[in-house]
Protein backbone atom coordinates (compact mmCIF):
# COMPACT_ATOMS: atom_id res chain seq x y z
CA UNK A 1 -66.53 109.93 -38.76
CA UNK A 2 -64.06 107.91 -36.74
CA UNK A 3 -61.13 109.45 -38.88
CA UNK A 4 -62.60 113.41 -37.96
CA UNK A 5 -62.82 112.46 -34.52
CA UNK A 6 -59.02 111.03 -34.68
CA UNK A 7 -57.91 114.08 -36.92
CA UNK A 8 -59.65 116.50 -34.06
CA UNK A 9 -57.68 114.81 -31.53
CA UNK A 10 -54.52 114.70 -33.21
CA UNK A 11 -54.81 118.54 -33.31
CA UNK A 12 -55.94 119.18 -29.87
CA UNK A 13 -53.00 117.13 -28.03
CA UNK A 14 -50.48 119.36 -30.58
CA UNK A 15 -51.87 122.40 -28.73
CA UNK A 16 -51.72 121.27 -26.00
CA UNK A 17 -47.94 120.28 -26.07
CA UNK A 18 -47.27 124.01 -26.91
CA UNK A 19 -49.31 125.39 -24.03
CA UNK A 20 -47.20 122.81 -21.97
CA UNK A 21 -43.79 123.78 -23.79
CA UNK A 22 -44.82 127.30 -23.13
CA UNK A 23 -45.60 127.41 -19.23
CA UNK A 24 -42.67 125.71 -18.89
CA UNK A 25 -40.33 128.20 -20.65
CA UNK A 26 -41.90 130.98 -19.24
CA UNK A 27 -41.41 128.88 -15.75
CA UNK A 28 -37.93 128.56 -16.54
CA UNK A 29 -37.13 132.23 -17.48
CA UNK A 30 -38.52 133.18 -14.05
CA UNK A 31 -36.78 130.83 -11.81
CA UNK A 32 -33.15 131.87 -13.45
CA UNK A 33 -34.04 135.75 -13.30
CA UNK A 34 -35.23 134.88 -9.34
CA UNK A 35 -31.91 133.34 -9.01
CA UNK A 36 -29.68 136.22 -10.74
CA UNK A 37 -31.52 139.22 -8.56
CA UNK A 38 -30.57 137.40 -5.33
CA UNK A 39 -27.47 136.94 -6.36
CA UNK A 40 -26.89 140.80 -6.99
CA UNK A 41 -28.79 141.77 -3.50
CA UNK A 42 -27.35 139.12 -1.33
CA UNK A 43 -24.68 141.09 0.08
CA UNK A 44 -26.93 144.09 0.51
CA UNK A 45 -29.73 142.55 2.76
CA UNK A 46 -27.19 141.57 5.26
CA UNK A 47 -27.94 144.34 7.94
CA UNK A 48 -25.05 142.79 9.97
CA UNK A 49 -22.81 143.94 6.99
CA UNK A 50 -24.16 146.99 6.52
CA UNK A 51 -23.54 148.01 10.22
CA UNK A 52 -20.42 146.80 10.34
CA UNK A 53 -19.60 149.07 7.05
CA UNK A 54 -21.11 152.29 8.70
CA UNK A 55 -19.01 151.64 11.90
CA UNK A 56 -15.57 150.59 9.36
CA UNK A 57 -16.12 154.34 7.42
CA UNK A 58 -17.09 156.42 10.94
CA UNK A 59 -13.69 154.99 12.43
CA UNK A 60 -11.58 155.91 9.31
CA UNK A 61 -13.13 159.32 9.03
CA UNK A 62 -12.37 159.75 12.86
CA UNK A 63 -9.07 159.11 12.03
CA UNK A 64 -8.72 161.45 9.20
CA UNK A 65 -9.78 163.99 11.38
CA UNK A 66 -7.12 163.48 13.83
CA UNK A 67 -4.51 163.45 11.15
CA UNK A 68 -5.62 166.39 9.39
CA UNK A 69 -5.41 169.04 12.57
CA UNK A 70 -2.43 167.57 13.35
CA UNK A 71 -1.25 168.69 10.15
CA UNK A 72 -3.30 172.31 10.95
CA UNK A 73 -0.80 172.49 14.28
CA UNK A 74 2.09 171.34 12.51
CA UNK A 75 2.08 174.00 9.32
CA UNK A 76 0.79 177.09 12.01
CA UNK A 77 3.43 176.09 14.26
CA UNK A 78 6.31 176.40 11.47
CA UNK A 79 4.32 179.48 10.38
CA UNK A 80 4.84 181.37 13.99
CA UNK A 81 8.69 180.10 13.72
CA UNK A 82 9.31 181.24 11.05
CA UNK A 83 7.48 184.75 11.07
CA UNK A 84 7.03 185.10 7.09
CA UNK A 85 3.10 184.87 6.85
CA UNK A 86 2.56 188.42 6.25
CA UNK A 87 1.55 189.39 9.67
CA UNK A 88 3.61 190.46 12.94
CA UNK A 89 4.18 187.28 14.72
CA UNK A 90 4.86 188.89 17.97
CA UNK A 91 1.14 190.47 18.05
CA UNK A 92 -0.45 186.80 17.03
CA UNK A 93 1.28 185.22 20.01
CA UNK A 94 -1.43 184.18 22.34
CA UNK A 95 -4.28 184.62 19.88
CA UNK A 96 -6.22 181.87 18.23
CA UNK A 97 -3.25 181.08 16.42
CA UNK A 98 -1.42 180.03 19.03
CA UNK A 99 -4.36 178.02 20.73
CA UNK A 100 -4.82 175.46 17.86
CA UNK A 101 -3.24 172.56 19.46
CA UNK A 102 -5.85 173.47 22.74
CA UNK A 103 -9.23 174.47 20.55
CA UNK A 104 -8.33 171.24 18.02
CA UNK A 105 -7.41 168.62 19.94
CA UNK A 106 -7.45 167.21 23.79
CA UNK A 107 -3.93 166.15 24.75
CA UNK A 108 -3.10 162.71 25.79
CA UNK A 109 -3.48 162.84 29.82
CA UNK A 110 -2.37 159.60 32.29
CA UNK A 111 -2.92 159.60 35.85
CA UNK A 112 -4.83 157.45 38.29
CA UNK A 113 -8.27 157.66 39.10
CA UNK A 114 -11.52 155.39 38.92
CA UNK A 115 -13.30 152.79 36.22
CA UNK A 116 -16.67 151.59 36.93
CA UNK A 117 -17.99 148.50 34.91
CA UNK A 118 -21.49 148.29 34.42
CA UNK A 119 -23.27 144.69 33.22
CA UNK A 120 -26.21 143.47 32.60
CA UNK A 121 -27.58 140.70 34.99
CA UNK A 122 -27.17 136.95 34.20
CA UNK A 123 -30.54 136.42 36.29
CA UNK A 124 -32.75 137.47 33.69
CA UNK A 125 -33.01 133.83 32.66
CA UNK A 126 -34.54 133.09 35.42
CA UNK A 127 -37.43 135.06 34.77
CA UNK A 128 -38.39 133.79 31.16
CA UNK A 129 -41.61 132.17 31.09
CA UNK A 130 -43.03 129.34 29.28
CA UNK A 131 -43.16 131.31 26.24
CA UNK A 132 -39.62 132.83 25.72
CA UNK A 133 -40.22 136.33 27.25
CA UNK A 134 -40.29 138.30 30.58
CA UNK A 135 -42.79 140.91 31.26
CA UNK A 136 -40.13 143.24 33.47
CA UNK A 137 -36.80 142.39 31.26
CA UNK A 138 -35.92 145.96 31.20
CA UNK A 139 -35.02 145.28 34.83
CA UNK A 140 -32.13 143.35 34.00
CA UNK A 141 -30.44 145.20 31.84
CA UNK A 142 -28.28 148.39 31.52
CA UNK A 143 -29.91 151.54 30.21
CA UNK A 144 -28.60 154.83 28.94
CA UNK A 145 -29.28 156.64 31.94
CA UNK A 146 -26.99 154.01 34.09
CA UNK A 147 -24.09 154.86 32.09
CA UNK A 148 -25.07 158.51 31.96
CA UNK A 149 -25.75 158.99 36.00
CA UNK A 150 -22.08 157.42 36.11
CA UNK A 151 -20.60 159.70 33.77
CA UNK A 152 -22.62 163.15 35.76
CA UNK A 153 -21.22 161.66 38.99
CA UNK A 154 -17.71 161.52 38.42
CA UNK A 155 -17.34 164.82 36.38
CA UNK A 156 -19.16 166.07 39.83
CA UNK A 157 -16.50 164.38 41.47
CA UNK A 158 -13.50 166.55 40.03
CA UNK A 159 -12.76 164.16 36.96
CA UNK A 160 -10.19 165.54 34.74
CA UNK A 161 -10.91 163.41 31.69
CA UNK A 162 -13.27 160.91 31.07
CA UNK A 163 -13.68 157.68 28.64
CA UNK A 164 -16.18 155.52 27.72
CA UNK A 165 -14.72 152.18 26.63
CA UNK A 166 -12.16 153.58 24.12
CA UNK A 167 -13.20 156.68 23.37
CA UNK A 168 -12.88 160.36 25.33
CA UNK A 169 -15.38 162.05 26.42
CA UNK A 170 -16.13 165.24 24.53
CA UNK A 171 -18.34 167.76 25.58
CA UNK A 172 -20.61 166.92 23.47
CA UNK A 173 -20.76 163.42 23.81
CA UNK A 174 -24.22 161.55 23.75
CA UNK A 175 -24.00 158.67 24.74
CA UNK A 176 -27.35 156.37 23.00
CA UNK A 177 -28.71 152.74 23.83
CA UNK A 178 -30.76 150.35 21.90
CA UNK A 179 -31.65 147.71 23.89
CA UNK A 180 -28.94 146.96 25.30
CA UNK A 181 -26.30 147.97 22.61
CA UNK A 182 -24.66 151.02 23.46
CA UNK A 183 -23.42 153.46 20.62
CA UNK A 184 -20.97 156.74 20.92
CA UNK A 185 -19.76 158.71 18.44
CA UNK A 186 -20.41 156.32 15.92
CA UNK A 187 -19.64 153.45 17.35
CA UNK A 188 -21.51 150.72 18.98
CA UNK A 189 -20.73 148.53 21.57
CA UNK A 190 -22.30 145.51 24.12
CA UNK A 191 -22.06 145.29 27.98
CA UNK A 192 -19.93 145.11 29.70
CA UNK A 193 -19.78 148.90 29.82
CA UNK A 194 -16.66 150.52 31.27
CA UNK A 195 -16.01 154.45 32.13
CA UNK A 196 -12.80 155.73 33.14
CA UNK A 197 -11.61 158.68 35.44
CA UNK A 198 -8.83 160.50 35.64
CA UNK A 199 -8.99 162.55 38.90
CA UNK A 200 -8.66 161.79 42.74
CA UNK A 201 -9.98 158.45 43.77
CA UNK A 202 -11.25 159.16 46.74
CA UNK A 203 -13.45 162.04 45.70
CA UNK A 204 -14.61 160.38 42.97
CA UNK A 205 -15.96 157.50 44.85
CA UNK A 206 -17.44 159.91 46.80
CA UNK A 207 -19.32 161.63 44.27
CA UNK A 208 -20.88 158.04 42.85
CA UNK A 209 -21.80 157.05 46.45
CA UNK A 210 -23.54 160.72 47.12
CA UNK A 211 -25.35 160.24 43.51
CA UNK A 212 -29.32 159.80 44.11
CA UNK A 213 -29.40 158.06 40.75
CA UNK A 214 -26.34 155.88 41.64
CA UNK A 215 -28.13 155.29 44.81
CA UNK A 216 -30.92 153.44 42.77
CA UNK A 217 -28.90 151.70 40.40
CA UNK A 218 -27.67 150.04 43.67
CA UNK A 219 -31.24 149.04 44.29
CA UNK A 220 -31.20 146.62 41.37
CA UNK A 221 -27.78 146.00 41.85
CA UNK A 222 -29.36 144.19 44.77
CA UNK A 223 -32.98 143.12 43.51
CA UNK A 224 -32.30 142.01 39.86
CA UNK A 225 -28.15 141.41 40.05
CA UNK A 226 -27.10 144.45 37.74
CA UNK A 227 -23.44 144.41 37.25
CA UNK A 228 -22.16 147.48 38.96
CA UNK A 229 -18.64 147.61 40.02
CA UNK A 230 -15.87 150.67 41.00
CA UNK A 231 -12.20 149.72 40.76
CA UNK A 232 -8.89 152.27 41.30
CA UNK A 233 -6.55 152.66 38.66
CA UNK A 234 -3.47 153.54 39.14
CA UNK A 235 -2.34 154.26 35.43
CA UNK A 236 -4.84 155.11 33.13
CA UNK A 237 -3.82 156.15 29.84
CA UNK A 238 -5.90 158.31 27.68
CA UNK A 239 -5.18 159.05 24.14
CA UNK A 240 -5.20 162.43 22.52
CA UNK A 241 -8.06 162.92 20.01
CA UNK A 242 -10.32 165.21 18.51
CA UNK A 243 -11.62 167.81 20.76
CA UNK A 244 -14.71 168.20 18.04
CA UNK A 245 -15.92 165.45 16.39
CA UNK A 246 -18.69 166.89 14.22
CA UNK A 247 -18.56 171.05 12.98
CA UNK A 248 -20.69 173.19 15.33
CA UNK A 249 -24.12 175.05 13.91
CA UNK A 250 -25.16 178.28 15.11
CA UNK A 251 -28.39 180.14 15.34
CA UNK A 252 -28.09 183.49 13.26
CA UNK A 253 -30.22 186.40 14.19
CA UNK A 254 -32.84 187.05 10.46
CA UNK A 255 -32.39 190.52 9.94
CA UNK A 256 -34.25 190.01 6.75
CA UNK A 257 -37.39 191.55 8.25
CA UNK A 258 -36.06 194.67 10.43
CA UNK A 259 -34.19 195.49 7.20
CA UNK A 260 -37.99 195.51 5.18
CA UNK A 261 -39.47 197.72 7.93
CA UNK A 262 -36.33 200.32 7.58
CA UNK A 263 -37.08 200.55 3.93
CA UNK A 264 -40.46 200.94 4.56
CA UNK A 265 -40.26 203.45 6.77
CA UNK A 266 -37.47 205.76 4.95
């Protein structure tokens, strides 16, 4: 009896030992494929990275833009000079082709005029409570429709040209915050925010101090200590660039339907 019982035991601890030998192989195999899918995604997960990438291509495709119609106003300009594209050069003078450098690109303009730096207000620490937050931060802080009430008063105010931070102004410009990141064409940037103009001082001071919506940006100028401050500028310098960053879409009449009824009715 006592040599069953120690056979029986014998047998169960050798099971046992593989169960053991088992979890812990399985444990193992887990752990190093944990370790070898992290080390593939790492990079990935980093939104910081990722940003930064999106902003990297935008800039470089910006820039291949700006190359290529140069190239566009280079070849039709040798084209016109040298009259041998098959047409009569005299009769395309003042047509389209000879607008490319206009319809493609704004010129590089200088000139004095105004910049107005908006920031947001180092009081807001003031108002966090015990538990890290503030009920009214949004009063603090610069919004998209600071920058855009500055940008609608100085075009009122005769502006030739406009920039935000380092970029022009196109006519279809939108200029988009989150929180209080601001991003244009692509691009994103933090306050302080500045905008540019190229135009008379004096009228354009004048159009930002008529402004209803300048008027009550003053307000928490005063009440919350929003950064809000117009400077002259003697020289500004603004780059040429791209007159159209992104290809324009059009709404097309569908004919498909008249041209049903016209069978129809033949």
């Amino acid at each position: 009896m006592a040599r069953h019982v120690g056979k029986h035991g014998a047998r169960h601890s050798l099971w046992g030992g593989v169960a053991v030998f088992v979890v812990i192989a399985l444990t193992g195999f887990l752990l190093s494929t944990n370790v070898r899918v992290n080390r593939t995604v790492a990079v990935t997960n980093d939104t910081a990275d990722l940003v930064e990438q999106g902003v990297d291509e935008v800039n470089q495709l910006q820039q291949d833009v700006s190359d290529l119609t140069e190239q566009v106003a280079n070849l039709t300009d040798a084209l016109k000079a040298d009259g041998t594209d098959g047409t009569d050069s005299t009769q395309n003078q003042g047509k389209d082709s000879s607008n490319v450098d206009s319809s493609l690109m704004l010129p590089a303009l200088s000139g004095s005029g105004v910049t107005v730096t908006l920031d947001d207000s180092p009081l807001w620490e003031n108002a966090v409570n015990n538990n890290g937050t503030t009920a009214n931060i949004n009063d603090y802080v610069i919004h998209q429709q600071d920058v855009e009430s500055v940008v609608n008063a100085l075009w009122a105010g005769g502006a030739d040209a406009l920039m935000i931070m380092d970029q022009r102004v196109l006519f279809n410009s939108a200029v988009i915050c989150s929180g209080n990141v601001l991003s244009l064409h692509g691009k994103k940037y933090s306050p302080p925010f500045t905008i540019s103009a190229i135009g008379d001082p004096q009228r354009l001071r004048a159009a930002l101090n008529d402004s209803e919506a300048i008027t009550i940006l003053k307000q928490y100028v005063t009440a919350f200590g929003i950064g809000y401050k117009v400077e002259n500028a003697e020289d500004l310098q603004f780059p040429a660039t791209a007159a159209l960053l992104q290809q324009l879409k059009y709404a097309t009449v569908d004919t498909s339907k008249t041209t049903d009824e016209e069978q129809t009715q033949q």
